[in-house]
C-alpha atoms as a PDB file:
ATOM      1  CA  UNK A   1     -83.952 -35.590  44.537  1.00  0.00           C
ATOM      2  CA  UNK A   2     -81.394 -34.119  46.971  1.00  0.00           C
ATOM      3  CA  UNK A   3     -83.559 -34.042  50.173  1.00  0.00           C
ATOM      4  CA  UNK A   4     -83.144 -31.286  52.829  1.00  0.00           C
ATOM      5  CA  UNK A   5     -84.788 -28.488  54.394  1.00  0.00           C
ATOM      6  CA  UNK A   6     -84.016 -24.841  55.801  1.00  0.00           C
ATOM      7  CA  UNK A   7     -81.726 -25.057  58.443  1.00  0.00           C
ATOM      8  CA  UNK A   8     -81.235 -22.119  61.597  1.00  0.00           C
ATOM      9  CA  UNK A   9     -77.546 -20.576  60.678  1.00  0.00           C
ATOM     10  CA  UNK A  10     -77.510 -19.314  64.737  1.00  0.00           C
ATOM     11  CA  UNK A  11     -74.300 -19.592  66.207  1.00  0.00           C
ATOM     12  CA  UNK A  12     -72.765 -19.343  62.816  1.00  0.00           C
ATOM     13  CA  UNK A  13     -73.807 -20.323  59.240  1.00  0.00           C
ATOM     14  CA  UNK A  14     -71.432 -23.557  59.212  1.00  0.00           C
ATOM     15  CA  UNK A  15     -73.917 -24.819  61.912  1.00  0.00           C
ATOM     16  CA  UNK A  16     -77.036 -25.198  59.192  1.00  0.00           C
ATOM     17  CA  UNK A  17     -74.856 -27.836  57.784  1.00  0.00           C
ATOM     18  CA  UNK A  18     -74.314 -29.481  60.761  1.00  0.00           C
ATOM     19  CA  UNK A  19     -77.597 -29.725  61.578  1.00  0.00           C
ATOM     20  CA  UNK A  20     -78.635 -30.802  58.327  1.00  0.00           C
ATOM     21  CA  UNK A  21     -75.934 -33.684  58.423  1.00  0.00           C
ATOM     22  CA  UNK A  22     -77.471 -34.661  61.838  1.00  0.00           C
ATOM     23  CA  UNK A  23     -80.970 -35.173  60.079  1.00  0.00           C
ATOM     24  CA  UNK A  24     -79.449 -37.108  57.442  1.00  0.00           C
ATOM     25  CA  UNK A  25     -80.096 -34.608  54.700  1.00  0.00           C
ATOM     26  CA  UNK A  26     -77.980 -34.459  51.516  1.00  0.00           C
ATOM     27  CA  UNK A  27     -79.127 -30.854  50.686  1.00  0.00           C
ATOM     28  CA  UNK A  28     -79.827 -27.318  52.771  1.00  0.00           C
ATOM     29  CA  UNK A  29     -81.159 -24.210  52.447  1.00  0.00           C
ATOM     30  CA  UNK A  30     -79.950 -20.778  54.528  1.00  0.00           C
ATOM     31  CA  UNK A  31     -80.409 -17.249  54.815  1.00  0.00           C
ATOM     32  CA  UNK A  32     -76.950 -15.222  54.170  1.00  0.00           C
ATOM     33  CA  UNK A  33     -77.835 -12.659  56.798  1.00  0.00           C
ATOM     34  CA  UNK A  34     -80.679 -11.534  59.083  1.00  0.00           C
ATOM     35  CA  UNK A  35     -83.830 -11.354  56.876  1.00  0.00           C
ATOM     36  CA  UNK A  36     -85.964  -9.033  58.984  1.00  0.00           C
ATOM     37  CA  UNK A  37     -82.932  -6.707  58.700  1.00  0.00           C
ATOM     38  CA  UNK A  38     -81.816  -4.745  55.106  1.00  0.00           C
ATOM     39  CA  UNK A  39     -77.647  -4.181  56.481  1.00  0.00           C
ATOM     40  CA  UNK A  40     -75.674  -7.057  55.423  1.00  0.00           C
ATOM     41  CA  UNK A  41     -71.906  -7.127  55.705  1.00  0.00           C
ATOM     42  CA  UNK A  42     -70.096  -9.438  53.735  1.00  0.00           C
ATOM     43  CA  UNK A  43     -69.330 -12.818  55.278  1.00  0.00           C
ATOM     44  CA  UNK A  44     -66.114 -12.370  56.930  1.00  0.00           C
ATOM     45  CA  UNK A  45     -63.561 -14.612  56.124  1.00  0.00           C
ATOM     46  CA  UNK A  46     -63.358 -17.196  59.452  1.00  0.00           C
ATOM     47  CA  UNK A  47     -67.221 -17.707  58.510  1.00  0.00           C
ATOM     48  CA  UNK A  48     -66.505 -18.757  55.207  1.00  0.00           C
ATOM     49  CA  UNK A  49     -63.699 -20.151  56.096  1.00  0.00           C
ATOM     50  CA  UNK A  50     -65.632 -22.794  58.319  1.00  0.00           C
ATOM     51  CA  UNK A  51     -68.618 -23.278  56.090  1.00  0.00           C
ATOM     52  CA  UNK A  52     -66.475 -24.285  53.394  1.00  0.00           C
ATOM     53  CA  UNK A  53     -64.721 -26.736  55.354  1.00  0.00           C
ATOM     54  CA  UNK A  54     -68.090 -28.050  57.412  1.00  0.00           C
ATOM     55  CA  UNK A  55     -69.662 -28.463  53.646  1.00  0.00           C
ATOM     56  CA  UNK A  56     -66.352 -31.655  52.765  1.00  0.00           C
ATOM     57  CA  UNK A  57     -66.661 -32.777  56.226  1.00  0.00           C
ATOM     58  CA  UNK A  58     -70.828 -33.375  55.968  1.00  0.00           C
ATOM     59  CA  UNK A  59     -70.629 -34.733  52.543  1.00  0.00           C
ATOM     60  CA  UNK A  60     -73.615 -31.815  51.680  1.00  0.00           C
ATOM     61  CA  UNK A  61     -72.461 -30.910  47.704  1.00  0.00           C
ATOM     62  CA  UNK A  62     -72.512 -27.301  46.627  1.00  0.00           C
ATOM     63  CA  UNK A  63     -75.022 -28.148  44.000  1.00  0.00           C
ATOM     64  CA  UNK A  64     -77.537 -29.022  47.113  1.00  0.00           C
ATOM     65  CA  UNK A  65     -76.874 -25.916  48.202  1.00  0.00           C
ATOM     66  CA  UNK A  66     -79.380 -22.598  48.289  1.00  0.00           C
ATOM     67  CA  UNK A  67     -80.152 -19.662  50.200  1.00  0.00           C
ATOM     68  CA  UNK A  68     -82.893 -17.473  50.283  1.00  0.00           C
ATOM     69  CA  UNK A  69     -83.385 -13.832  49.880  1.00  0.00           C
ATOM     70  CA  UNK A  70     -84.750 -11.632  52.315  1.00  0.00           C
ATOM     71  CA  UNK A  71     -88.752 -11.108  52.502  1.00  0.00           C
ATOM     72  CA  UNK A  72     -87.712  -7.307  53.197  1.00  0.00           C
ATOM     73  CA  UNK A  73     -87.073  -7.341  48.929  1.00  0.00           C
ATOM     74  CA  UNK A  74     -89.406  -5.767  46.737  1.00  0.00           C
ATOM     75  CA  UNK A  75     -87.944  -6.310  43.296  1.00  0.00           C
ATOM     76  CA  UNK A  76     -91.208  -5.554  41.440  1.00  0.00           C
ATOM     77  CA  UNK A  77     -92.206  -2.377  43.241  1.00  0.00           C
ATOM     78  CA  UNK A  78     -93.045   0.985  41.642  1.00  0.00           C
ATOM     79  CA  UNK A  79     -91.068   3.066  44.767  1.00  0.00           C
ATOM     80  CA  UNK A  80     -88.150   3.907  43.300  1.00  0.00           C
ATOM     81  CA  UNK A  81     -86.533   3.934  46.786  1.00  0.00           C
ATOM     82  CA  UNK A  82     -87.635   0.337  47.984  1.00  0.00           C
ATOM     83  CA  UNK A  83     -86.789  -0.734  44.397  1.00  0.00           C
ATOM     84  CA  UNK A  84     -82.912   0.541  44.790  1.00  0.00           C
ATOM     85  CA  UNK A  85     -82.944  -0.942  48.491  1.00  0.00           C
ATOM     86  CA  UNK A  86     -84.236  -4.198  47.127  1.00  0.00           C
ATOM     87  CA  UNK A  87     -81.770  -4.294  44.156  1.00  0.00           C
ATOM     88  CA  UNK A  88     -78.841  -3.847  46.157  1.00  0.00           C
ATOM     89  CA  UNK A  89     -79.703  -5.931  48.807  1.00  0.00           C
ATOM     90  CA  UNK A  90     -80.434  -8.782  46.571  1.00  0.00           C
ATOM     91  CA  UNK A  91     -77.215  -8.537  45.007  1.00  0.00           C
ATOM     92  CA  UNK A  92     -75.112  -8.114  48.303  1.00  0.00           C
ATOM     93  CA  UNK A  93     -76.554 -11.238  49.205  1.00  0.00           C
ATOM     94  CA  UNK A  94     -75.847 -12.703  46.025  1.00  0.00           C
ATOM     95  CA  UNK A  95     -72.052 -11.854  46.415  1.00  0.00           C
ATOM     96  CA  UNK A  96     -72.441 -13.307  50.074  1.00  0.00           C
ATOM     97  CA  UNK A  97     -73.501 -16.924  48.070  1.00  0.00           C
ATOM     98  CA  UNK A  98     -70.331 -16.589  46.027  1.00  0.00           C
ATOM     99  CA  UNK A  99     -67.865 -16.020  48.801  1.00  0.00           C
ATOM    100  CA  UNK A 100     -69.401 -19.091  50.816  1.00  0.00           C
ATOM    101  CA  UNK A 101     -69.782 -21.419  47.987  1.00  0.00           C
ATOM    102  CA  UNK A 102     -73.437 -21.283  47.624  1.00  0.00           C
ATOM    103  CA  UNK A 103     -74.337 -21.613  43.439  1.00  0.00           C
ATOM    104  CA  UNK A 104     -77.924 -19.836  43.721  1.00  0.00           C
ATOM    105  CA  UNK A 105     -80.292 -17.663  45.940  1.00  0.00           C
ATOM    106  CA  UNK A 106     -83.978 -17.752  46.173  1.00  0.00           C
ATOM    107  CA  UNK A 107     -86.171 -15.394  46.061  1.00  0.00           C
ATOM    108  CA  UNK A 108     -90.064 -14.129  45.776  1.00  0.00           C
ATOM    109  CA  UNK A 109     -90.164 -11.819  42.649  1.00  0.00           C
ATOM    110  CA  UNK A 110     -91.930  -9.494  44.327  1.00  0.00           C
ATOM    111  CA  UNK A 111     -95.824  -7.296  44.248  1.00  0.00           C
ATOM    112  CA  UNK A 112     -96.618  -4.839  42.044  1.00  0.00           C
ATOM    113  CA  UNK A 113     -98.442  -2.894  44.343  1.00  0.00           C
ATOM    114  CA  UNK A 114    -101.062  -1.486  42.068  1.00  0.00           C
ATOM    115  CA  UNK A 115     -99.059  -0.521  39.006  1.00  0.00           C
ATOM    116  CA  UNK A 116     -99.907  -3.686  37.436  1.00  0.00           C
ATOM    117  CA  UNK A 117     -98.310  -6.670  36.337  1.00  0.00           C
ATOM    118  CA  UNK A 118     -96.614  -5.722  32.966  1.00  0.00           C
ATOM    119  CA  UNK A 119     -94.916  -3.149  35.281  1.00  0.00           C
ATOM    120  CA  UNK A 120     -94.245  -4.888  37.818  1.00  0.00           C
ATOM    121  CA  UNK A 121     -92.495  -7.965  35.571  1.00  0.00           C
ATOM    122  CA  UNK A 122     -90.368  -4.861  34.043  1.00  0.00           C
ATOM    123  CA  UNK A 123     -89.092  -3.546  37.268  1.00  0.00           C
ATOM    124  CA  UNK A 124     -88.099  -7.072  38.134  1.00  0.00           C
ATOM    125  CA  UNK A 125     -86.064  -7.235  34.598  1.00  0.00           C
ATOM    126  CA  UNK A 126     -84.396  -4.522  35.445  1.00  0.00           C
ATOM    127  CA  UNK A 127     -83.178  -5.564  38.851  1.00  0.00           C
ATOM    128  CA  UNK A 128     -82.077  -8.502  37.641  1.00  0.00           C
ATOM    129  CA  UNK A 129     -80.207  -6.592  34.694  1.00  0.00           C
ATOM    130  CA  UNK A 130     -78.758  -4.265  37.185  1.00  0.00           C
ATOM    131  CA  UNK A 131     -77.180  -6.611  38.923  1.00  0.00           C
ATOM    132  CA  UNK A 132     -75.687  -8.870  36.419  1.00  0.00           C
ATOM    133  CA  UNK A 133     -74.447  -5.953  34.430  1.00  0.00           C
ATOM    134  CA  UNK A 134     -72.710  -4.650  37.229  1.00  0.00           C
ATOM    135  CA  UNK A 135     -68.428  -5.111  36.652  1.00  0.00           C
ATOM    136  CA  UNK A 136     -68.396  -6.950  40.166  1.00  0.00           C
ATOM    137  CA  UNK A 137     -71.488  -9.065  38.900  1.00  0.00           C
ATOM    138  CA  UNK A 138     -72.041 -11.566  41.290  1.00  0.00           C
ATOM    139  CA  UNK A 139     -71.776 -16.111  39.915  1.00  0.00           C
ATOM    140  CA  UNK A 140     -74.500 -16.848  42.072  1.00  0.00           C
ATOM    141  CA  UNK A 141     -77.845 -17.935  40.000  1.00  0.00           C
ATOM    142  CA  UNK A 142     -81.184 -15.751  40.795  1.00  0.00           C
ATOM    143  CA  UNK A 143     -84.189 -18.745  41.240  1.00  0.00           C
ATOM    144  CA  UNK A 144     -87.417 -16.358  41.314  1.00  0.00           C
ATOM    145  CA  UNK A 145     -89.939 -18.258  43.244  1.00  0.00           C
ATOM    146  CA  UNK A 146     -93.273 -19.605  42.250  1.00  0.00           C
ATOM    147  CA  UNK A 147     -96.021 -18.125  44.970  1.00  0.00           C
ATOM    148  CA  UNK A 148     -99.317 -18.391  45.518  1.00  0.00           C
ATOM    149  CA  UNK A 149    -100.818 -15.379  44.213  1.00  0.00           C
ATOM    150  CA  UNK A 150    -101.859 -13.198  47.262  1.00  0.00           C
ATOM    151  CA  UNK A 151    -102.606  -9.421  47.096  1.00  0.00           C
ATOM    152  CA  UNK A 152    -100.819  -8.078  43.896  1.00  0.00           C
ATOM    153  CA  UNK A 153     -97.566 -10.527  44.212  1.00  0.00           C
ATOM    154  CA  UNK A 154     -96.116 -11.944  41.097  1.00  0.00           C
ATOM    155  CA  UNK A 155     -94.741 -15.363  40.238  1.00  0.00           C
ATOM    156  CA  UNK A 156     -98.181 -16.765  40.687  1.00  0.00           C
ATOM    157  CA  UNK A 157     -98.317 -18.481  36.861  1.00  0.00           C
ATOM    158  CA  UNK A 158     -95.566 -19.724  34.913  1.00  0.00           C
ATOM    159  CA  UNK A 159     -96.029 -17.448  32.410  1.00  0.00           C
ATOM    160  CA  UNK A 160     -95.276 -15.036  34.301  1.00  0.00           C
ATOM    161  CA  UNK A 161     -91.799 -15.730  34.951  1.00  0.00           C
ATOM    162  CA  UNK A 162     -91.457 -16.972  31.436  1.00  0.00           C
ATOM    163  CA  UNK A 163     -91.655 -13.379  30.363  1.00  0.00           C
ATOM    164  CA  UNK A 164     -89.378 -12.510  33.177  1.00  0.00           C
ATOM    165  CA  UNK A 165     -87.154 -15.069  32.005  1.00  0.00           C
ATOM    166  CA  UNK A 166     -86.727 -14.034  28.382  1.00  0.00           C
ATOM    167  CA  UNK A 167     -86.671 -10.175  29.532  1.00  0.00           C
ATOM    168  CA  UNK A 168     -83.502 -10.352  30.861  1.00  0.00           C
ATOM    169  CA  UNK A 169     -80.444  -9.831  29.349  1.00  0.00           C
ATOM    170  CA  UNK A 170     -78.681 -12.984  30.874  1.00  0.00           C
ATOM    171  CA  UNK A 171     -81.090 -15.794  30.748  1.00  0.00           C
ATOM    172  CA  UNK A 172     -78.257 -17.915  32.061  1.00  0.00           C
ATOM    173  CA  UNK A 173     -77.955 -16.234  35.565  1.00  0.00           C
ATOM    174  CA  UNK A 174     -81.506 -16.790  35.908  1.00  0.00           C
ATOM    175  CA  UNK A 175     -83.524 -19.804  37.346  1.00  0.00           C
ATOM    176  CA  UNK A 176     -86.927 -20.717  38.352  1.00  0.00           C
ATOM    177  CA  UNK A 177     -87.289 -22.171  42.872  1.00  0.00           C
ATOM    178  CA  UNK A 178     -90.898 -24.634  42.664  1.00  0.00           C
ATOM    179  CA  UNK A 179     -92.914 -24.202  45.424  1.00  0.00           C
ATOM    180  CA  UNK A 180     -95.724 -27.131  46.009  1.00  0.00           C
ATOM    181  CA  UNK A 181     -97.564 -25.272  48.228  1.00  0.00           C
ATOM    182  CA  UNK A 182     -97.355 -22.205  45.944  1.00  0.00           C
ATOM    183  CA  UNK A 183     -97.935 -24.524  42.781  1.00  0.00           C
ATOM    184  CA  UNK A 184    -101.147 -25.744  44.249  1.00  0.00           C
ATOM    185  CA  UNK A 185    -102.316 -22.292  45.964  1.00  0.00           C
ATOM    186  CA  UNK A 186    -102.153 -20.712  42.593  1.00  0.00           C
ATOM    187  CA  UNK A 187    -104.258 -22.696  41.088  1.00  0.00           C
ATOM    188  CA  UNK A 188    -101.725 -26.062  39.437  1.00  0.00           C
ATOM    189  CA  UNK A 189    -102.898 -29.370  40.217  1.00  0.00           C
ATOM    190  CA  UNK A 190    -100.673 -32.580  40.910  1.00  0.00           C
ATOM    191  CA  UNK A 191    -102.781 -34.642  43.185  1.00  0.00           C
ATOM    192  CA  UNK A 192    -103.640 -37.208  40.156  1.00  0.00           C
ATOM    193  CA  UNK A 193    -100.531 -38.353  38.377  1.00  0.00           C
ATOM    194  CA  UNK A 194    -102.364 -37.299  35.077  1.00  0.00           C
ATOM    195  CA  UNK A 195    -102.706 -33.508  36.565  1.00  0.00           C
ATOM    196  CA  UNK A 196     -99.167 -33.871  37.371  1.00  0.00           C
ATOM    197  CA  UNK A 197     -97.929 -34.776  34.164  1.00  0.00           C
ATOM    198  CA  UNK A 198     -99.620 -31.580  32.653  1.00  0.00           C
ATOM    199  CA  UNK A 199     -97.955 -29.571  34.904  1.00  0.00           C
ATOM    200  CA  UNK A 200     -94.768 -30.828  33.702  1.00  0.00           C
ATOM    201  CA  UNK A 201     -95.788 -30.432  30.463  1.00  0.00           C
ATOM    202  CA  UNK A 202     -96.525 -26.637  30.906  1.00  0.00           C
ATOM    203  CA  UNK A 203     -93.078 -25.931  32.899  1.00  0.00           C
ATOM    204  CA  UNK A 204     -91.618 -27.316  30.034  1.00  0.00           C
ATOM    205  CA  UNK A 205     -93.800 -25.154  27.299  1.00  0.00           C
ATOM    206  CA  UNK A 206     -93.130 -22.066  29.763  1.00  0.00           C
ATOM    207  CA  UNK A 207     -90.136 -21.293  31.827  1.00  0.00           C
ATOM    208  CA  UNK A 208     -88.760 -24.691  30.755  1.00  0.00           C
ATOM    209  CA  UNK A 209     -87.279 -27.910  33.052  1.00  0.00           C
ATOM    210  CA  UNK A 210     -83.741 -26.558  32.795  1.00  0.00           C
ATOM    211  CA  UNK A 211     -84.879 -23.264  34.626  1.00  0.00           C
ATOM    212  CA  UNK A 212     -85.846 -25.447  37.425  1.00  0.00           C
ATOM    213  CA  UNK A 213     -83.105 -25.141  39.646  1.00  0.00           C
ATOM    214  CA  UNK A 214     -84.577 -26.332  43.407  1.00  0.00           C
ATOM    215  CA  UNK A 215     -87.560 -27.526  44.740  1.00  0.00           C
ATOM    216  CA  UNK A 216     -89.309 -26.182  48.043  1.00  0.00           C
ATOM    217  CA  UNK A 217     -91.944 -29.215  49.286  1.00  0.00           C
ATOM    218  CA  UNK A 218     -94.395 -27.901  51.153  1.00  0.00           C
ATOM    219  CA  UNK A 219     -98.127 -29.232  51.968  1.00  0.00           C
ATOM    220  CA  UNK A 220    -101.108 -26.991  52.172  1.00  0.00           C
ATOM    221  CA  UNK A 221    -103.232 -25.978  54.409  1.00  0.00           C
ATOM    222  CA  UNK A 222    -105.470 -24.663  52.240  1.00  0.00           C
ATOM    223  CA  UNK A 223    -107.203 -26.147  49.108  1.00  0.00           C
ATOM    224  CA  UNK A 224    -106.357 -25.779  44.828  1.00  0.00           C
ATOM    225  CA  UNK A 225    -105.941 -22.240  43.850  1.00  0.00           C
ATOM    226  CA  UNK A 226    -106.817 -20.379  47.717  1.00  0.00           C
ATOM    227  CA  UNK A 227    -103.811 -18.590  47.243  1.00  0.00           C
ATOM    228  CA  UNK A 228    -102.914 -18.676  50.709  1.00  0.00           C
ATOM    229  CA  UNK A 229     -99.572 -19.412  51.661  1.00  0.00           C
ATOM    230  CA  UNK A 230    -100.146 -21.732  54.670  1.00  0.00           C
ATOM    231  CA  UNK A 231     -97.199 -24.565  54.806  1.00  0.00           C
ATOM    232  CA  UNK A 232     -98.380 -27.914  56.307  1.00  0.00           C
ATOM    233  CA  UNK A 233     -96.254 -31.274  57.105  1.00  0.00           C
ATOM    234  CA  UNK A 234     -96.097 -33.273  53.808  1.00  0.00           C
ATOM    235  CA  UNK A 235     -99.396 -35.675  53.141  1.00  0.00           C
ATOM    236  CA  UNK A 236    -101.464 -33.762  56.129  1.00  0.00           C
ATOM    237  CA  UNK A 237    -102.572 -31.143  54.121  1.00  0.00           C
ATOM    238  CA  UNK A 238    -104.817 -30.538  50.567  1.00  0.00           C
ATOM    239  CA  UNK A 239    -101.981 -31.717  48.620  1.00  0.00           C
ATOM    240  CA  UNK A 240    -101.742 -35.434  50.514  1.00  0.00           C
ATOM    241  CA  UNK A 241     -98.793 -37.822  50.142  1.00  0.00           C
ATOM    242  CA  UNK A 242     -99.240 -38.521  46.395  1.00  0.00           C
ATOM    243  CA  UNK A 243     -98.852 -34.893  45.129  1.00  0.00           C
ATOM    244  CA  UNK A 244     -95.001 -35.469  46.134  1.00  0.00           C
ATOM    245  CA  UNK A 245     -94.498 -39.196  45.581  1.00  0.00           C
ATOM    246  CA  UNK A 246     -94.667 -37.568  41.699  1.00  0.00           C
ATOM    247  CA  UNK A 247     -92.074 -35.108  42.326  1.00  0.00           C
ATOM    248  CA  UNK A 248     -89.848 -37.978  43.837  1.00  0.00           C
ATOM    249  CA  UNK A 249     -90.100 -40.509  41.796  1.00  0.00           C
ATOM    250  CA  UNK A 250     -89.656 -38.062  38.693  1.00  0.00           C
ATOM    251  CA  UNK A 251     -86.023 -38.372  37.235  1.00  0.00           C
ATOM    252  CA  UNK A 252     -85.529 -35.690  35.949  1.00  0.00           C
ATOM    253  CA  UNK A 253     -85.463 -33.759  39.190  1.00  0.00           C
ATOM    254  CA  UNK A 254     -82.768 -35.992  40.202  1.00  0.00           C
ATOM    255  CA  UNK A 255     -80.342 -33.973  40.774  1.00  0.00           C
ATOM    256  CA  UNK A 256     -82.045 -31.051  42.708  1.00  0.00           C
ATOM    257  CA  UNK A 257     -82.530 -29.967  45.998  1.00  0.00           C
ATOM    258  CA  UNK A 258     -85.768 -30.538  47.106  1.00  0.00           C
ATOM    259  CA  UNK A 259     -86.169 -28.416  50.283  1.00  0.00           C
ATOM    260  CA  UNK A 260     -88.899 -28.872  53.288  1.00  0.00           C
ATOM    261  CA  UNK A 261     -90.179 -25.573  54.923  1.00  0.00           C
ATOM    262  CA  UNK A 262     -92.385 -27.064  57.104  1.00  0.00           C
ATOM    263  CA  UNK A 263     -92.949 -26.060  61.145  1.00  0.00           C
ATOM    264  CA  UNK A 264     -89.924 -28.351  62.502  1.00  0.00           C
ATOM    265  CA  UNK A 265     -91.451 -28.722  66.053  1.00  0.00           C
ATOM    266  CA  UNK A 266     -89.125 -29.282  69.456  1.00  0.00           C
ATOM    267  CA  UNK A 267     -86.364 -30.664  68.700  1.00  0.00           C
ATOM    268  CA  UNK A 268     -86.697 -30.719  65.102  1.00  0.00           C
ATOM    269  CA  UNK A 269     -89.071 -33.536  65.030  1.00  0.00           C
ATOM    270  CA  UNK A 270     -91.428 -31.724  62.496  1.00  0.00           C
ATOM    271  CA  UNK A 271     -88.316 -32.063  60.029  1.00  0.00           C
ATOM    272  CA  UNK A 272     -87.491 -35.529  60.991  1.00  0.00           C
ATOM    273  CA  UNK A 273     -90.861 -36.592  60.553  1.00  0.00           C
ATOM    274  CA  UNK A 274     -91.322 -34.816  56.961  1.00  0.00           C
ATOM    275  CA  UNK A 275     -87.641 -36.520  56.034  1.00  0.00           C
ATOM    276  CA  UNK A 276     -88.891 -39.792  57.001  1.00  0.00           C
ATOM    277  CA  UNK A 277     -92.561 -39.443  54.797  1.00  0.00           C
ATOM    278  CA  UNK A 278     -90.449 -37.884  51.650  1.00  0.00           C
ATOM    279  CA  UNK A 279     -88.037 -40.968  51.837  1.00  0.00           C
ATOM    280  CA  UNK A 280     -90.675 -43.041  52.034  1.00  0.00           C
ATOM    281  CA  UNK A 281     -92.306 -41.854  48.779  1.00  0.00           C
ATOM    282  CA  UNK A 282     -88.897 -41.345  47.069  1.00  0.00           C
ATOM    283  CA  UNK A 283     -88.381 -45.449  47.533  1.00  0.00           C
ATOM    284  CA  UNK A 284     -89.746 -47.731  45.007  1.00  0.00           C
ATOM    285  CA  UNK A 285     -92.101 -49.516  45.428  1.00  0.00           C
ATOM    286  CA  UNK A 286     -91.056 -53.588  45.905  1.00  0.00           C
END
């Protein structure tokens, strides 16, 4: 696994990458714009300009890029209003991924809100649909995000974005983003290496492993199925160091980035520290 974490684009977004490069990370995660804020201009062209060239000089490969969406987006929601907001946004910052380079954006598929969960998965369809059927559809991959199940949110079980999955009209542009903390929040167990191989076993009879596109490792604070979405440093929460020595050691997630969202701490020591532990379990064993 590609291992990096979400990195602070202030004083331009070039500058996640350098600070990723200075942790020795191979992969990074950003925001495209201000999340607590819905206006979004389009990256102007100096800013791409110098994240494109910071990404050859760093050695970080497109492929271990993401982003993630804003929290502001509500692509399940009944308001028509927030749902048009939401839609739009989502795909501004989807054409903000393609200008700098960035093959997919994350984000939380969204709550409901009372009109139930058949609903809910159809309004997120639809988003999606509107989007990609747009003539200035965006390149940029859609990962909808595992969570842990609070209030009326979606993306809780698998299944769920299975049906959101085969809903859409272009499978393709859509991935799934696993979230350990989510994972085990909701319910999923890994701890035992038998509980992890199930839970293999049903991404693969659900959303399916090629839909896994990233990998957000994150400890719990809170124990199997809470579903509270409380990040700890990796091995001092419920999930412990073994939950992502599976993960790490697994082949076929290779490739991916597996991304730490953990508190980082002065100086970036919490992120140091997590790096360390993950490369730790990632090595095998002599």
């Amino acid at each position: 696994m590609r291992l990096g974490a979400h990195m602070s684009t202030a004083g331009g977004t070039f500058r996640a990458l350098e600070r990723a490069a200075e942790y020795g990370m191979d992969a990074c995660q950003i925001f495209t714009k201000n999340q607590r804020q819905w206006a979004a201009k389009p990256p102007p062209d100096d800013a791409v300009a110098a994240f494109r060239d910071k990404m050859g000089e760093v050695g970080i490969a497109p492929d271990a890029l993401v982003a993630h969406a804003s929290y502001l987006i509500n692509l399940a929601t009944p308001d028509d209003a927030l749902w048009e907001k939401s839609t739009t946004s989502l795909g501004g910052e989807l054409r903000a991924c393609d200008a700098l380079g960035v093959p997919s954006l994350v984000v939380h598929p969204g709550a409901h809100v009372g009109s139930g969960t058949e609903a809910g998965m159809a309004r997120v369809v639809a988003a999606i649909d509107s989007i990609y059927g747009a003539a200035d559809a965006p390149v940029a991959m859609t990962l909808l995000e595992t969570t842990a199940g609070q209030g009326t949110t979606l993306g809780a079980t698998l299944d769920e974005l299975r049906v959101i999955l085969a809903g859409v009209a272009s499978p393709e542009r859509v991935g799934v983003c696993l979230d350990t903390c989510h994972l085990f929040a909701a319910g999923y167990d890994f701890r035992a290496e038998s509980d992890y191989r199930a839970l293999v076993a049903q991404i693969d009879g659900t959303v399916g492993l090629d839909a896994v596109r990233a990998i957000h490792l994150n400890d719990s604070q809170h124990g199997l199925g809470s579903r509270k979405d409380r990040h700890a440093h990796i091995g001092e929460g419920e999930i412990g160091r073994d939950g992502f020595g599976w993960f790490l050691m697994d082949p076929r997630w290779r490739d991916l980035p597996g991304i730490l969202e953990t508190e980082k701490g002065d100086d970036g020591e919490g992120d140091r520290k997590n790096m360390a532990t993950l490369r730790g379990l990632a090595a095998p064993a002599d």
